[in-house]
Protein backbone atom coordinates (compact mmCIF):
# COMPACT_ATOMS: atom_id res chain seq x y z
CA UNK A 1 87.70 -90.77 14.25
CA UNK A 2 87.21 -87.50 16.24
CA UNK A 3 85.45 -84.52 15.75
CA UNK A 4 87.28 -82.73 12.87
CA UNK A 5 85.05 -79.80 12.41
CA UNK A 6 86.65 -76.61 13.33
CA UNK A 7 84.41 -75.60 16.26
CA UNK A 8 85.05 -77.58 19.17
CA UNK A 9 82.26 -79.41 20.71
CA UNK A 10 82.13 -78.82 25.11
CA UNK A 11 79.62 -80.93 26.98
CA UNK A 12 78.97 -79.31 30.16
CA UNK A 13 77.83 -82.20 32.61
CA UNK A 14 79.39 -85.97 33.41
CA UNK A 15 76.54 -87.53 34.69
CA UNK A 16 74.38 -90.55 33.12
CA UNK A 17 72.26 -87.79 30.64
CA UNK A 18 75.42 -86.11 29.21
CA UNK A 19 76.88 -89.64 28.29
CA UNK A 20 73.00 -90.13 26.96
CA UNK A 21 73.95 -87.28 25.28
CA UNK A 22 77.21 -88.22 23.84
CA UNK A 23 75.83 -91.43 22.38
CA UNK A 24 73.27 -89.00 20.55
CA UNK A 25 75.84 -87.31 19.01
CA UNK A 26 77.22 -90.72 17.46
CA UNK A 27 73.85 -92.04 16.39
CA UNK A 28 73.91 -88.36 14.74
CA UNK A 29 77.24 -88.22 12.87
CA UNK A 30 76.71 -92.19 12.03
CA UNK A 31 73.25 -91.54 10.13
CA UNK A 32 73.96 -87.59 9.04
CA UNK A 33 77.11 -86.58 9.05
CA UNK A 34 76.29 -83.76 11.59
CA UNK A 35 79.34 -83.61 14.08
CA UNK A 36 78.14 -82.51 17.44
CA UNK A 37 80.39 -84.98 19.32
CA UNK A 38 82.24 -83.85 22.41
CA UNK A 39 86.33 -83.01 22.29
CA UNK A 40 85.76 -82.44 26.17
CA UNK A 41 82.97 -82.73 28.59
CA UNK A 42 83.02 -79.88 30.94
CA UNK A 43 82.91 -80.30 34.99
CA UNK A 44 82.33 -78.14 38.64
CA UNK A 45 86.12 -77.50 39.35
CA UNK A 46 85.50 -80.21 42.50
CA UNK A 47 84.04 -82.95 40.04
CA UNK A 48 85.94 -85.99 40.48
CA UNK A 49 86.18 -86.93 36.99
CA UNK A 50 88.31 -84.18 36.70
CA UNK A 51 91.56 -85.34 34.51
CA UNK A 52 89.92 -88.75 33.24
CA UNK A 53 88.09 -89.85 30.58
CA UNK A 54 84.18 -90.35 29.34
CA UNK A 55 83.92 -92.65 26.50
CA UNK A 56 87.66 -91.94 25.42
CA UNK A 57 86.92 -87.90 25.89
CA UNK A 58 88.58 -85.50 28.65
CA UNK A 59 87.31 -83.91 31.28
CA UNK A 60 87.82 -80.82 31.96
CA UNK A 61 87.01 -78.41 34.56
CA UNK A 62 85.11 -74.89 34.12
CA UNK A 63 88.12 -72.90 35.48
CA UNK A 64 89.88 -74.47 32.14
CA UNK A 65 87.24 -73.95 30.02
CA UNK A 66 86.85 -70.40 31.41
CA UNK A 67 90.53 -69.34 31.33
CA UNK A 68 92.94 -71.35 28.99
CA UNK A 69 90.80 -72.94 26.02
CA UNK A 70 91.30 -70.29 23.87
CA UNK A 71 88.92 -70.50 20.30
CA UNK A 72 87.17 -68.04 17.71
CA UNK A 73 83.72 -69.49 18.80
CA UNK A 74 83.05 -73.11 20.38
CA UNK A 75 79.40 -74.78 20.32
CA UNK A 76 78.12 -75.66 23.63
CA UNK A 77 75.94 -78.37 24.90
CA UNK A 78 74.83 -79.00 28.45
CA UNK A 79 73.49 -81.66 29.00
CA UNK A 80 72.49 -81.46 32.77
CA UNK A 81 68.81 -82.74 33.78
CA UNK A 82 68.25 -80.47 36.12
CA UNK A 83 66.59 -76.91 34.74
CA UNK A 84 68.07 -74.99 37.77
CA UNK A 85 71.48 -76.23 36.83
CA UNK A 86 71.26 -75.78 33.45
CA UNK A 87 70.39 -72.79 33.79
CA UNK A 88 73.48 -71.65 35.97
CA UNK A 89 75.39 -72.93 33.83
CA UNK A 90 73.93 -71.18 30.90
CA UNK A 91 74.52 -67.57 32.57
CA UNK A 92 77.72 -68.39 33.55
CA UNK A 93 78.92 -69.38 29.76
CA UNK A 94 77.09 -65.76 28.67
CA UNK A 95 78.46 -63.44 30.91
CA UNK A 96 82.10 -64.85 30.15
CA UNK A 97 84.00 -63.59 26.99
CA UNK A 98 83.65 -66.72 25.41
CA UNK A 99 81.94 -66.81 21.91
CA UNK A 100 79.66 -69.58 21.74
CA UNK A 101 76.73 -71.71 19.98
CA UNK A 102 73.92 -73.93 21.69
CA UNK A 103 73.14 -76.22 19.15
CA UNK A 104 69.78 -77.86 18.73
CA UNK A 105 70.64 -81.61 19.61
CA UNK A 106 67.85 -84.34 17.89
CA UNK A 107 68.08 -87.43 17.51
CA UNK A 108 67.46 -89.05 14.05
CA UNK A 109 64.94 -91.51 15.13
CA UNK A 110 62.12 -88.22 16.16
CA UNK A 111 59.18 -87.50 14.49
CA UNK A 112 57.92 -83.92 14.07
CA UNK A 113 56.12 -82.27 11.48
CA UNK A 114 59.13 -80.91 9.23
CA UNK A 115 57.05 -78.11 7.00
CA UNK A 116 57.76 -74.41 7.50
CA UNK A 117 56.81 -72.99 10.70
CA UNK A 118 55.09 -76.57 12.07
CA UNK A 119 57.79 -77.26 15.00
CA UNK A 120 59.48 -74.31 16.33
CA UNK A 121 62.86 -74.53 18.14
CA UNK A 122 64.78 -71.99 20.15
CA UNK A 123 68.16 -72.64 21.13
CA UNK A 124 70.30 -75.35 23.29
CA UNK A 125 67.43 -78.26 23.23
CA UNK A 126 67.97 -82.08 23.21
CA UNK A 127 65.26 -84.22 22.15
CA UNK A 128 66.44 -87.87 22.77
CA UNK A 129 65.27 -91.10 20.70
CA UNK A 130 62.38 -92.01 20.26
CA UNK A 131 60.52 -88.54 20.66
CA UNK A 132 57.12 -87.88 18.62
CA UNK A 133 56.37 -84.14 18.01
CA UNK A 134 53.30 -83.70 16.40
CA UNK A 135 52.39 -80.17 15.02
CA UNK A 136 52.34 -76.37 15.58
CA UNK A 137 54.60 -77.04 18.44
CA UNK A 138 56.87 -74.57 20.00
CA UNK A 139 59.87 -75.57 21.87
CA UNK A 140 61.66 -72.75 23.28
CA UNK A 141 65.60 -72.79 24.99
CA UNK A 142 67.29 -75.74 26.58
CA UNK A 143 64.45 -77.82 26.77
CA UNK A 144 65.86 -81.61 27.10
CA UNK A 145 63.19 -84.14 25.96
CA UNK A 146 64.24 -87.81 27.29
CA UNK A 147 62.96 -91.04 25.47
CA UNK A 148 59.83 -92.56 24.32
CA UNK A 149 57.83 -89.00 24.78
CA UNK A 150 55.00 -87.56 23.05
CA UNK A 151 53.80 -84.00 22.40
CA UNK A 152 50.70 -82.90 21.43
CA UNK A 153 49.21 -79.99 18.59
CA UNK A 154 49.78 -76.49 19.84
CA UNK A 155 51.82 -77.37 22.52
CA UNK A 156 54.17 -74.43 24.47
CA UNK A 157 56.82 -75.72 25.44
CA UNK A 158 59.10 -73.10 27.81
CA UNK A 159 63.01 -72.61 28.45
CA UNK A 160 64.73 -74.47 30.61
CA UNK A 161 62.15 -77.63 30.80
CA UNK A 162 62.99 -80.87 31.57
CA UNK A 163 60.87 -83.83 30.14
CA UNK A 164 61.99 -87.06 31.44
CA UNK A 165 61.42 -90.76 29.59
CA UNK A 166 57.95 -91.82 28.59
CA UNK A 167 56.12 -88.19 29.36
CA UNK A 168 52.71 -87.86 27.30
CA UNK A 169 51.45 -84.25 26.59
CA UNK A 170 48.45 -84.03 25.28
CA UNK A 171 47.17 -81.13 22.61
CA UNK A 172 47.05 -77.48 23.98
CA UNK A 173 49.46 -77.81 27.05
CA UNK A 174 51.61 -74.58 27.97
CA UNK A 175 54.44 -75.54 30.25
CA UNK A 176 56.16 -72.75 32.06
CA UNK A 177 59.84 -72.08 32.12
CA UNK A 178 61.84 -74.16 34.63
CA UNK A 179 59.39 -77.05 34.75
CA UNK A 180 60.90 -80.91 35.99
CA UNK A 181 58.62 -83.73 34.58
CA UNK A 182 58.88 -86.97 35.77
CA UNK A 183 59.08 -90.05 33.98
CA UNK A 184 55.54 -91.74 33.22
CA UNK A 185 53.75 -88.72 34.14
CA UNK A 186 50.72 -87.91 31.98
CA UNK A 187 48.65 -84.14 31.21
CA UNK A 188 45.42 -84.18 29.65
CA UNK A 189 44.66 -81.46 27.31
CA UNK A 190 44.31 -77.47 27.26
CA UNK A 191 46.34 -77.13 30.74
CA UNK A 192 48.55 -74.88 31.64
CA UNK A 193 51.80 -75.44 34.13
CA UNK A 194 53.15 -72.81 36.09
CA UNK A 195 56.88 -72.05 36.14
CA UNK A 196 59.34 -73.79 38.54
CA UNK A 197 57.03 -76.47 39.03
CA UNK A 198 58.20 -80.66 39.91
CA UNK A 199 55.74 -83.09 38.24
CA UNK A 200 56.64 -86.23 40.18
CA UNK A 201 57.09 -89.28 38.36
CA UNK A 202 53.92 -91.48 37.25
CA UNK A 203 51.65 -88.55 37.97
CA UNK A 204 48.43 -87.49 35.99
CA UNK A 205 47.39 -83.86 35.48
CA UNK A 206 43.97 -83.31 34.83
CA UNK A 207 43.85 -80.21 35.59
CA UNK A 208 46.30 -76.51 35.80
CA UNK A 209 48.41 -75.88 38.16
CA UNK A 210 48.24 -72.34 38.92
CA UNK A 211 50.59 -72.22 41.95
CA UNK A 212 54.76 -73.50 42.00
CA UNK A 213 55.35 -76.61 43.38
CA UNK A 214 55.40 -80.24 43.31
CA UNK A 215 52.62 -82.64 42.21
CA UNK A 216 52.45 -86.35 42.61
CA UNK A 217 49.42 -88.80 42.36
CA UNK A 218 46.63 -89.49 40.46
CA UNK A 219 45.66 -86.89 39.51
CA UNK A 220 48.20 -85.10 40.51
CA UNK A 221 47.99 -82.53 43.59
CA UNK A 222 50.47 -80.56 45.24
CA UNK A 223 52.24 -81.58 48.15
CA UNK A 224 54.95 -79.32 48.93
């Protein structure tokens, strides 16, 4: 059966994360009872999909979600990978008159330290099977988390971050807003990661990186 909550659930994205996303959602309602499942996923007015189906769910375009889906308050998800995206798509839904939610989004199978205050959580993230949170963490908007990753004690964790599958933070890390990880990559502890930054995929930071860009190798150094 459906979603049969009373806010309507809008996935903005149709790629392979925002079905990742969807099946979430299931594992979710199946072992809590928390409904986050999509009634529509949400794409670019161009997007192909445009008219069809995801998993048995319409898609829509943003002109329709803008304009004729009329509701006292929606929640929102969007579930794009990339930060820059996301975050477009974020200022469009807050500058429209729409009134909406950005749920948190985590899958039942994370670990995090649950007492007061431990793990702290802005708004809009997705933390994806499989994640291990360990303490005084703080996670701030629209971060997505992907598979298998680990996070590390007194961790900062910025908006708009993406942390792709099998990332290991160590304790101490601040990661600026904006920040793509790649899968596999690695950062020892107490660094900090400037905002807007690409960590490429397999890479190991031993070090900050005080300057935007992207980083590949071990360790990692900036080539572009």
């Amino acid at each position: 059966m459906r979603n049969i909550s009373k806010m309507k659930n809008y996935f903005f994205g149709t790629a392979g994360f925002a079905k990742e996303v969807d099946w979430l959602t299931n594992e979710l309602y199946n072992q809590s009872g928390i409904d986050f499942r999509p009634d529509f996923f949400v794409g670019e007015d161009t997007n192909p999909l445009i008219g069809k189906e995801i998993n048995s769910v319409p898609v829509i375009s943003e002109k329709e979600f803008f304009n004729n889906h009329i509701e006292p308050s929606v929640n929102c998800i969007i579930a794009v990978a990339n930060p820059v995206i996301r975050r477009h798509i974020y200022n469009k839904i807050i500058t429209s008159e729409k009134k909406v939610l950005f749920p948190n989004l985590i899958h039942p199978s994370v670990l995090f330290d649950k007492r007061i205050n431990k793990i702290e959580f802005g708004i809009g993230n997705i933390v994806c099977a499989g994640v291990i949170l360990t303490t005084d963490i703080i996670i701030k908007d629209f971060v997505h988390i992907n598979l298998d990753c680990t996070i590390g004690h007194d961790c900062l964790i910025s908006s708009f971050v993406t942390i792709s599958p099998g990332v290991h933070i160590s304790g101490n890390v601040k990661i600026g807003d904006n920040v793509y990880i790649g899968t596999g990559a690695v950062f020892l502890e107490r660094l900090e990661i400037k905002d807007n930054s690409i960590i490429g995929a397999g890479a190991v930071v031993v070090k900050s990186i005080e300057e935007s860009g992207t980083y590949v190798g071990l360790p990692a150094k900036k080539i572009k």
